[in-house]
C-alpha atoms as a PDB file:
ATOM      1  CA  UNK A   1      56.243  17.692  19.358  1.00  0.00           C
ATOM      2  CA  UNK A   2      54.683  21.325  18.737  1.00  0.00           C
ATOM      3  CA  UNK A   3      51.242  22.046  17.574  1.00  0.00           C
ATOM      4  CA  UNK A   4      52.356  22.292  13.886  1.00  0.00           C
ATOM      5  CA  UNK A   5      53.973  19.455  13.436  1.00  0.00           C
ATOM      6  CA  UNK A   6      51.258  17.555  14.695  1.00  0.00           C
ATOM      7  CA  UNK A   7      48.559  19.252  12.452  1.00  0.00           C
ATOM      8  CA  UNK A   8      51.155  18.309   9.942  1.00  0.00           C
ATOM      9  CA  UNK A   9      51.145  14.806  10.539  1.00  0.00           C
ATOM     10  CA  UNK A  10      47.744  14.024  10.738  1.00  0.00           C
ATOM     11  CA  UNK A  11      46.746  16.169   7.743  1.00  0.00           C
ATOM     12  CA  UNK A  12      49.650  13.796   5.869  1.00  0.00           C
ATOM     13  CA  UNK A  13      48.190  10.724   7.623  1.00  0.00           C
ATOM     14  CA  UNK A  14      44.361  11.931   6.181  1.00  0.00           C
ATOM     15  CA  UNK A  15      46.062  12.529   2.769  1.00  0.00           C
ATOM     16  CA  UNK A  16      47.768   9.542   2.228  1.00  0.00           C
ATOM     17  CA  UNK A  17      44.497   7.263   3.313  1.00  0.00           C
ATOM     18  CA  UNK A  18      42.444   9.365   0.732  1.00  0.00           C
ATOM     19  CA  UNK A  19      45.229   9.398  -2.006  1.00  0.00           C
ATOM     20  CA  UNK A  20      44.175   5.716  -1.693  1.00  0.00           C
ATOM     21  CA  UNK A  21      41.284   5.937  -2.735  1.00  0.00           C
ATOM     22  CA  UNK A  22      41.723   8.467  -5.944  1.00  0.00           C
ATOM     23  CA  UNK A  23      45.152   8.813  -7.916  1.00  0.00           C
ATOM     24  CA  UNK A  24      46.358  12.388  -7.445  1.00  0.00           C
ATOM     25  CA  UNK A  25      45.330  12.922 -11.601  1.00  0.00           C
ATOM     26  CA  UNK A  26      41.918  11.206 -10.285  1.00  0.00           C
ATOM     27  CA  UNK A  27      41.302  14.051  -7.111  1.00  0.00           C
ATOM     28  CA  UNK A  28      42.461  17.039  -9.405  1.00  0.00           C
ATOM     29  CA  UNK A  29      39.366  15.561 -12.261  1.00  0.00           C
ATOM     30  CA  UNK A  30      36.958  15.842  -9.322  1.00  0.00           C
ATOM     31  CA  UNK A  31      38.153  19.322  -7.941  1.00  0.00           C
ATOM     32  CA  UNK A  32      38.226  20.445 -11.696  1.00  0.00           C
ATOM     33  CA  UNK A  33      41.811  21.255 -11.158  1.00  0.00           C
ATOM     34  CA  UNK A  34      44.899  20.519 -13.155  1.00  0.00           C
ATOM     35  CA  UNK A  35      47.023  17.557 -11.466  1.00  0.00           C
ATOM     36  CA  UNK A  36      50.247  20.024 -11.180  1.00  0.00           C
ATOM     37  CA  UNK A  37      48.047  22.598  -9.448  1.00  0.00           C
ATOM     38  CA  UNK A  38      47.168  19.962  -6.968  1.00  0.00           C
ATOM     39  CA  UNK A  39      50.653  18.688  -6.650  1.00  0.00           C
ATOM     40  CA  UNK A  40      51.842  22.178  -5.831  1.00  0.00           C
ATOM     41  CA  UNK A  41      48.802  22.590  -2.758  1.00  0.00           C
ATOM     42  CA  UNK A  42      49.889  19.516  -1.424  1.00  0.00           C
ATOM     43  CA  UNK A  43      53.100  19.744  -1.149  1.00  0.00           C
ATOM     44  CA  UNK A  44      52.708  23.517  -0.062  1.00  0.00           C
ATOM     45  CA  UNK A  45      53.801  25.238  -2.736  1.00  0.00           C
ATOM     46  CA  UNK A  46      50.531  26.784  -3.404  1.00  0.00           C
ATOM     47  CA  UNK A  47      48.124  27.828  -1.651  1.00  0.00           C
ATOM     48  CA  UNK A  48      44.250  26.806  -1.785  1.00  0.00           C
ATOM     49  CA  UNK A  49      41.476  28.850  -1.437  1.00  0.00           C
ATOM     50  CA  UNK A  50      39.027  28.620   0.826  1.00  0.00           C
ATOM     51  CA  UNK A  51      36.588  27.210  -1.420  1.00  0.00           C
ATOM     52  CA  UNK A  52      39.153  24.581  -2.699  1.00  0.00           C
ATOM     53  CA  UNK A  53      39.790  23.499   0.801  1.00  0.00           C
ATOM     54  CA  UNK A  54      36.128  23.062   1.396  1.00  0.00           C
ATOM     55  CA  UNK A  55      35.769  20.983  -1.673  1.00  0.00           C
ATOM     56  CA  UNK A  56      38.572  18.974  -1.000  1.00  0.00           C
ATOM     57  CA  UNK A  57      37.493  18.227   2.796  1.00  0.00           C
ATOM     58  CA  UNK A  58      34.078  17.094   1.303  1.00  0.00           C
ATOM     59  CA  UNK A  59      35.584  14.943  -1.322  1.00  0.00           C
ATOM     60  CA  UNK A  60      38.296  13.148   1.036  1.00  0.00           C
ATOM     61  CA  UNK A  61      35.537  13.192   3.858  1.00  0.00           C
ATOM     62  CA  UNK A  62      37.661  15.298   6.468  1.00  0.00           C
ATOM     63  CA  UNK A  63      37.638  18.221   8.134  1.00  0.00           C
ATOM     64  CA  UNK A  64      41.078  20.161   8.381  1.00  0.00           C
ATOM     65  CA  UNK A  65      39.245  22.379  11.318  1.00  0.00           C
ATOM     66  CA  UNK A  66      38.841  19.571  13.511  1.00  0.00           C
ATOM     67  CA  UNK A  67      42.257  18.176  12.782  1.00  0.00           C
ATOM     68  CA  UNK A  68      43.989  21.463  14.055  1.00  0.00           C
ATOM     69  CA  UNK A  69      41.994  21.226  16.915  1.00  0.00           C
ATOM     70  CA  UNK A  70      43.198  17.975  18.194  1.00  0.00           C
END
């Protein structure tokens, strides 16, 4: 399996253990987003700023960084 897929994988893994813990309309309330815009960066349609990311990392408790490292 390359690199990418892998980073892939566990950042899907990550997701789907947070997306348990808020509903995806829940997560877009907290990143004061709409629920479509966060629909389209998670499914890679859009992509999130650096500031998004960082407020999404601290509200799901990861860190995509350290993910792409492993």
């Amino acid at each position: 399996m390359n690199s990418i897929n892998k980073i892939k994988e566990q950042i899907t893994a990550k997701k789907n253990v947070a997306m348990q813990k808020y509903s995806q309309k829940g997560l877009a309330n907290k990143l004061g987003i709409s629920e479509s815009q966060l629909s389209n960066i998670l499914a890679g349609r859009r992509k999130a700023s650096n500031d998004m990311i960082k407020k999404i990392e601290s509200i799901l408790n990861i860190d995509f960084y350290k993910i792409g490292k492993n």
